[in-house]
N, C-alpha and C. Protein backbone atom coordinates (compact mmCIF):
# COMPACT_ATOMS: atom_id res chain seq x y z
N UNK A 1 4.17 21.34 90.65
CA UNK A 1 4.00 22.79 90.61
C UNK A 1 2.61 23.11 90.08
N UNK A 2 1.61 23.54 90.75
CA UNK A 2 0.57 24.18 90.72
C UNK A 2 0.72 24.72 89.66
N UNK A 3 -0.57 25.37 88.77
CA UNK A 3 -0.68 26.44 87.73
C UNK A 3 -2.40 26.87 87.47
N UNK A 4 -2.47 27.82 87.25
CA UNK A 4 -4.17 28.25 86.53
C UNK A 4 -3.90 28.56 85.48
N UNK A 5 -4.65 28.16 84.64
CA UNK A 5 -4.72 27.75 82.96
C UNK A 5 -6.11 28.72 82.42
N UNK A 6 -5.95 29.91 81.87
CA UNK A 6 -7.41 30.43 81.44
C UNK A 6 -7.85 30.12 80.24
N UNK A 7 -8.92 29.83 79.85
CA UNK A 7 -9.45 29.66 78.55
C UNK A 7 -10.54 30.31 78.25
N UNK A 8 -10.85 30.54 76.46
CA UNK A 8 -12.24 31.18 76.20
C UNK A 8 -12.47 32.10 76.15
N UNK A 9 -11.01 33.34 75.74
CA UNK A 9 -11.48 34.39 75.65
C UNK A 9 -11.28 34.56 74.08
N UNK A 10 -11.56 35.85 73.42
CA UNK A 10 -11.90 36.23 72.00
C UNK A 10 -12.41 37.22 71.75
N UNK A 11 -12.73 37.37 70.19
CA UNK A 11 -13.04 38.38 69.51
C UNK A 11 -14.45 38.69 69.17
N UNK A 12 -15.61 39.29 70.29
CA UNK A 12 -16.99 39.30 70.23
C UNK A 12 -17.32 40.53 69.52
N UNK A 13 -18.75 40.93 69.34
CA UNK A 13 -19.27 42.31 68.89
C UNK A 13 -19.84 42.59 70.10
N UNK A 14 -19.90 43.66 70.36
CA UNK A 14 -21.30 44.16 71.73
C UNK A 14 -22.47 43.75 72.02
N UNK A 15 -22.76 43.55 73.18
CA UNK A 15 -23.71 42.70 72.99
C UNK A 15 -23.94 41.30 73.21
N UNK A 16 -22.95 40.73 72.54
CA UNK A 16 -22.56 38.79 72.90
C UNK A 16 -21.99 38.36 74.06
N UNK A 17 -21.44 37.35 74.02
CA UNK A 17 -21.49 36.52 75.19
C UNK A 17 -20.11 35.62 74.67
N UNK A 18 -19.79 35.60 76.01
CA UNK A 18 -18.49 34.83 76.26
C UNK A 18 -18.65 33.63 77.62
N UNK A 19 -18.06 32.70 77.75
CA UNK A 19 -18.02 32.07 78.65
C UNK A 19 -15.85 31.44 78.92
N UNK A 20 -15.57 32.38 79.98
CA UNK A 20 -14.29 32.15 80.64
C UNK A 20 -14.15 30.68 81.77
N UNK A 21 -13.70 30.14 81.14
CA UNK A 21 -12.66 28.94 81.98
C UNK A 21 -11.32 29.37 82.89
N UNK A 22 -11.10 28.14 83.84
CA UNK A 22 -9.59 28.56 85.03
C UNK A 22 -9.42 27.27 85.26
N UNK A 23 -8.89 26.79 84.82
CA UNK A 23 -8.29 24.98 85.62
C UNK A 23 -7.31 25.22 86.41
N UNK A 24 -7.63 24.73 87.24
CA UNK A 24 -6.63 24.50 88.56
C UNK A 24 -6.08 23.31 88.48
N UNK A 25 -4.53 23.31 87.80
CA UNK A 25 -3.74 22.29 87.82
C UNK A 25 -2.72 21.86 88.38
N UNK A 26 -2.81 20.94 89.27
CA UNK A 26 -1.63 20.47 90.41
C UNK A 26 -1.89 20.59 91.47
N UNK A 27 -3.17 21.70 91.39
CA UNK A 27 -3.22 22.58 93.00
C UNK A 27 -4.22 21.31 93.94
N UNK A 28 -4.13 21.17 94.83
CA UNK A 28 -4.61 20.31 95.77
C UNK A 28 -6.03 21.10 96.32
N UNK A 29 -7.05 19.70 96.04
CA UNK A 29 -8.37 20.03 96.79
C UNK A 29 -8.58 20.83 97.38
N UNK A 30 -8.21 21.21 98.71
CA UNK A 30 -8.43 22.00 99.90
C UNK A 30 -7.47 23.12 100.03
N UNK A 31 -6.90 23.05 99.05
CA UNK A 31 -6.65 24.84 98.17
C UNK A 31 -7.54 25.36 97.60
N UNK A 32 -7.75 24.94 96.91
CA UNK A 32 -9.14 25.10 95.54
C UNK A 32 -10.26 24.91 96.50
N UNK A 33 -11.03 24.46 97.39
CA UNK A 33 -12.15 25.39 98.01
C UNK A 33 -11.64 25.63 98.75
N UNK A 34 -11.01 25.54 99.21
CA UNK A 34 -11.02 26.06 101.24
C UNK A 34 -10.66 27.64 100.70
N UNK A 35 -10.54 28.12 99.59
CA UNK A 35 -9.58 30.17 99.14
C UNK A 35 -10.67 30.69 98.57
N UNK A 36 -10.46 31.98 99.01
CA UNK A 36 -11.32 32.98 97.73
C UNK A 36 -10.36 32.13 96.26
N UNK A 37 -11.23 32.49 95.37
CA UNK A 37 -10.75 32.73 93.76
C UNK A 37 -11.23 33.63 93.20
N UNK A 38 -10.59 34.58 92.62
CA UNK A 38 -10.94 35.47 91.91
C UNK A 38 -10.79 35.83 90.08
N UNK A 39 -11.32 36.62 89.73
CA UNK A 39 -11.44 36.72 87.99
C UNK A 39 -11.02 38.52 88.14
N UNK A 40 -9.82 38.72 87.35
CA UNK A 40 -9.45 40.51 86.98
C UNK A 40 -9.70 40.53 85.78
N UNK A 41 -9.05 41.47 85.73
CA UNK A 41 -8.76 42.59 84.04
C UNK A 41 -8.00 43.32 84.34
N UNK A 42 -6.99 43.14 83.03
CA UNK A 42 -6.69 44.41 82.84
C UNK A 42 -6.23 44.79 81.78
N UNK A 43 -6.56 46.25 81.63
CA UNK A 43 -6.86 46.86 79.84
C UNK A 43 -5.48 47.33 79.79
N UNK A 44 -5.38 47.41 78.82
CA UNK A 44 -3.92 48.47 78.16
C UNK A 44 -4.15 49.64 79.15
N UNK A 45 -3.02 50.04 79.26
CA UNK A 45 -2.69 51.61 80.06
C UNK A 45 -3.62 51.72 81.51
N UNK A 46 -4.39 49.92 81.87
CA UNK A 46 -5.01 50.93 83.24
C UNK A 46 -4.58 49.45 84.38
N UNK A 47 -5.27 49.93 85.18
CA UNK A 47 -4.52 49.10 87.00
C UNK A 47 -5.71 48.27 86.41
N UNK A 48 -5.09 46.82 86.97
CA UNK A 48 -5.81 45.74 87.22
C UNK A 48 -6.91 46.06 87.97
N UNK A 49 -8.12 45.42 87.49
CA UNK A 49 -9.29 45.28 88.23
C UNK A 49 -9.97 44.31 88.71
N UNK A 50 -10.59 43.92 89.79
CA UNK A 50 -11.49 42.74 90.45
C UNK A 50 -12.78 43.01 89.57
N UNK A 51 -12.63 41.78 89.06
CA UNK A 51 -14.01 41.71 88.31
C UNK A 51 -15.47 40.55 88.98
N UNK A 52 -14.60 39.69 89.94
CA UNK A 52 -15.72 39.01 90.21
C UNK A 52 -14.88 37.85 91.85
N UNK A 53 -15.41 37.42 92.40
CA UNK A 53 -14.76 36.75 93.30
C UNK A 53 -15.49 35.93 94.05
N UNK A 54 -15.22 34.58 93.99
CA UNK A 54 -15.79 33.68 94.35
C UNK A 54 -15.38 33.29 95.88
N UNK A 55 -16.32 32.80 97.05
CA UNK A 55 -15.82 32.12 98.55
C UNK A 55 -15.75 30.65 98.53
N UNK A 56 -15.54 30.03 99.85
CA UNK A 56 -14.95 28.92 99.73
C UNK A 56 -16.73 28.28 99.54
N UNK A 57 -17.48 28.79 100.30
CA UNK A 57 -18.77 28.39 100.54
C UNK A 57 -20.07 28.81 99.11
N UNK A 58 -19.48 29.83 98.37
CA UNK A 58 -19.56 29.80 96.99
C UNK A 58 -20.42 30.88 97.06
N UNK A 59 -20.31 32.07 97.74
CA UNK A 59 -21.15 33.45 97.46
C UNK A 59 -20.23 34.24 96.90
N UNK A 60 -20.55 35.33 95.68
CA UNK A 60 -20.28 35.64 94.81
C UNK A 60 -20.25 37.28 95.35
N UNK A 61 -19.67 38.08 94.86
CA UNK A 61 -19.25 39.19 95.04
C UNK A 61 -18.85 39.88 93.44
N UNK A 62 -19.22 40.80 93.06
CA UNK A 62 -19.02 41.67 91.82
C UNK A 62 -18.59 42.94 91.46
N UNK A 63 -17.97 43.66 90.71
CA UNK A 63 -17.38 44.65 90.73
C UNK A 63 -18.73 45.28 90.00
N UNK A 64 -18.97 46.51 90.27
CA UNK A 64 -20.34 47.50 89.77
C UNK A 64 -20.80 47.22 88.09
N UNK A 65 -19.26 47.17 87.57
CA UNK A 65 -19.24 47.82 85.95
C UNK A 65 -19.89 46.44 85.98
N UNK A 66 -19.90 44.93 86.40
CA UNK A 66 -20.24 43.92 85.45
C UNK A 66 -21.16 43.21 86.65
N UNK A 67 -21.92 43.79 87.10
CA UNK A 67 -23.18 43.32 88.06
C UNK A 67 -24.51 43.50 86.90
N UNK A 68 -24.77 42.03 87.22
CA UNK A 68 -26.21 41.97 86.18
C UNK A 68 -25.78 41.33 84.83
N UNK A 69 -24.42 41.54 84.71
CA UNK A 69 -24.15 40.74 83.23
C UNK A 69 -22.85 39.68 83.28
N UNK A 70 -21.74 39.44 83.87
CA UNK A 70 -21.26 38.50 84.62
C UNK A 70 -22.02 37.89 85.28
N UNK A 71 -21.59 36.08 85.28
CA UNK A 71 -21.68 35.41 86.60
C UNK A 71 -20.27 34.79 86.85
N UNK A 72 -20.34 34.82 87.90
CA UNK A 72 -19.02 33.62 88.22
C UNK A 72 -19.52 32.35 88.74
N UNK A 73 -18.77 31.07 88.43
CA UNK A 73 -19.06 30.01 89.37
C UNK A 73 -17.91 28.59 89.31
N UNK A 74 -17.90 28.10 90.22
CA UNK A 74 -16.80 26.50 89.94
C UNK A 74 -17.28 25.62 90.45
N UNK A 75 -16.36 24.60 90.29
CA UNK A 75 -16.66 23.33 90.31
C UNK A 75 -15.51 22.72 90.95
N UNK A 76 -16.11 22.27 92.22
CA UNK A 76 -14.72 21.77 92.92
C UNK A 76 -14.43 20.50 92.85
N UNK A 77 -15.11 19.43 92.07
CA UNK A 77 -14.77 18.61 91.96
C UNK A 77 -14.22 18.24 90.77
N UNK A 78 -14.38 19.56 89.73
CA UNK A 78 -13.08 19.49 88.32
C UNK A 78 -12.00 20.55 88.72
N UNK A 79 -12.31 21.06 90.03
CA UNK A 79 -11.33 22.24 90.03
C UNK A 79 -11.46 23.33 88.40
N UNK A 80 -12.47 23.50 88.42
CA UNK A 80 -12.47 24.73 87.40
C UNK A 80 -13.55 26.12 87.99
N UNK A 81 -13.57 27.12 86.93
CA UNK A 81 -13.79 28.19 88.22
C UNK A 81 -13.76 28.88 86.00
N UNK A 82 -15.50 29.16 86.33
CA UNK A 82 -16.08 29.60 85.19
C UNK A 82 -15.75 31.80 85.66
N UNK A 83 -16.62 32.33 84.17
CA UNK A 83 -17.05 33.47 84.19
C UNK A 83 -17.77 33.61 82.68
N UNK A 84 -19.43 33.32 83.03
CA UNK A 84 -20.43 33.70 82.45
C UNK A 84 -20.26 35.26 82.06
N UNK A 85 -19.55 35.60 80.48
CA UNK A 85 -19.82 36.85 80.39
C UNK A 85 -21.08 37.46 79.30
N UNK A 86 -22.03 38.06 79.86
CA UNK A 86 -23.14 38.29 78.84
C UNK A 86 -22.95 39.77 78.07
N UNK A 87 -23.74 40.27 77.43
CA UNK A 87 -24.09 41.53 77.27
C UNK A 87 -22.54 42.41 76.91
N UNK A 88 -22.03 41.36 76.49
CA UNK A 88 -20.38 42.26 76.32
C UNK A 88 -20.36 43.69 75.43
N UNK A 89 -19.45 44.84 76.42
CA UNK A 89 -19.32 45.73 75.81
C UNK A 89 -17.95 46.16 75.41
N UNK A 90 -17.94 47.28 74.84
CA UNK A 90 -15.83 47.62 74.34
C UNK A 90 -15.28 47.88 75.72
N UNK A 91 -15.79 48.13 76.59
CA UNK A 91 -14.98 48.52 77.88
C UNK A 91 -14.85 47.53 78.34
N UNK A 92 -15.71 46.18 78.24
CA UNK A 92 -14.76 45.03 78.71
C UNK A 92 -13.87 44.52 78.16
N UNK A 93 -13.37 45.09 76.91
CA UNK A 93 -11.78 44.33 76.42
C UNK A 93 -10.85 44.58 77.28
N UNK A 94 -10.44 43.63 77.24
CA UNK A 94 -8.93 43.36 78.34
C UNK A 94 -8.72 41.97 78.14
N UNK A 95 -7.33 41.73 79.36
CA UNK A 95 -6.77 40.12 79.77
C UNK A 95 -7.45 40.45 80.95
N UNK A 96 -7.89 38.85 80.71
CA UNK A 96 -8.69 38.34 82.50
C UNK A 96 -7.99 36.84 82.75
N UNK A 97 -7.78 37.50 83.99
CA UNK A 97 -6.77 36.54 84.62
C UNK A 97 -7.68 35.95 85.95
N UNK A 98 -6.86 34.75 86.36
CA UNK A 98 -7.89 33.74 87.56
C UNK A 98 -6.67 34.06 88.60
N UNK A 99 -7.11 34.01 89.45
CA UNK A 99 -6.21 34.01 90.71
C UNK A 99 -6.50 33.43 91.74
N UNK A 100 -5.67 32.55 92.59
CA UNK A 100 -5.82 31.95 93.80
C UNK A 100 -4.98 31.57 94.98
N UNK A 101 -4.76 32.29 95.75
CA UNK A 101 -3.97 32.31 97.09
C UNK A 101 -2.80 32.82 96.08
N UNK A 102 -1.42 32.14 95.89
CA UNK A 102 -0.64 33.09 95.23
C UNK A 102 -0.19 32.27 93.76
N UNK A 103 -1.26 31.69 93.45
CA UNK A 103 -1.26 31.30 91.79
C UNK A 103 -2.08 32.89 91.25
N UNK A 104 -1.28 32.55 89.89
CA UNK A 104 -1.66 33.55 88.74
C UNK A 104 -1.91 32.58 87.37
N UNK A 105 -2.86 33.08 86.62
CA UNK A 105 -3.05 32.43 85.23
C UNK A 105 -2.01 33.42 84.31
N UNK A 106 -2.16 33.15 83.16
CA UNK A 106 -1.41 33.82 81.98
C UNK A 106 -2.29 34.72 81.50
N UNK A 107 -3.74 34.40 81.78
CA UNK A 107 -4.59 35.31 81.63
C UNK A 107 -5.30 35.25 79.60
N UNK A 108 -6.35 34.65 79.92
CA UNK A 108 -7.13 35.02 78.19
C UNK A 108 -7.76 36.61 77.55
N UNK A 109 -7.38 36.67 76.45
CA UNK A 109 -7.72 38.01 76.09
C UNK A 109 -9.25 37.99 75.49
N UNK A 110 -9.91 38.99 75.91
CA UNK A 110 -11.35 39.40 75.51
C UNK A 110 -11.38 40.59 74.78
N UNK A 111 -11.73 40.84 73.55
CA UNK A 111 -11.80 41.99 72.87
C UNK A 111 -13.22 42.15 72.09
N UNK A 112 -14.12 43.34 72.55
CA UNK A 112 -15.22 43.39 71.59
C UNK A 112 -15.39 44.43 71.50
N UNK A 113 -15.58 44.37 69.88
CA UNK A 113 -16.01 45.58 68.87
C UNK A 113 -17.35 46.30 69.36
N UNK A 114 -17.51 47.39 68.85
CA UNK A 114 -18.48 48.09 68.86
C UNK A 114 -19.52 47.99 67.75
């Protein structure tokens, strides 16, 4: 049984930097590139959001709020599937979750102060 495992989220000030982990465990090679993978959020009281989304061929796509200060990127030969977060602000607190074809993570929590 397949699973995505998130790691690395926490308790920053504004401003800092986080770096998000996704292990892809069980899931077979040519799942893990041959799919989009994607990175959400979502805050208390609001709809999940696409925060970043990776192709099989590895071009990157970004949601507005975190263009210029996110990166995304993986590694298909550990099956992991990063998110470079810089410049963190309070509106990025939330759970960010990894997603892929119809795996879900448990999702790590990011919270930063002002």
């Amino acid at each position: 049984q397949g699973q995505l495992v998130e790691s690395g989220g926490g308790l920053v000030q504004a401003g800092e930097s986080l770096r998000l982990s996704c292990a892809a465990r069980g899931i077979i090679l040519s799942v893990f590139s041959g799919n989009h993978i994607s990175w959400y959020r979502q805050a208390p009281g609001k709809q999940r959001e696409l925060v970043a989304q990776i192709a099989p061929g590895g071009g990157v796509t970004y949601a507005d709020s975190v263009l210029g200060r996110f990166t995304m990127s993986k590694d298909n030969r550990k099956r992991m599937v990063y998110l470079q977060m810089n410049n963190l602000q309070p509106e990025d607190t939330a759970v960010y979750l990894c997603h892929l074809t119809s795996y879900w993570g448990q999702g790590t929590q990011v919270f930063v102060s002002s």
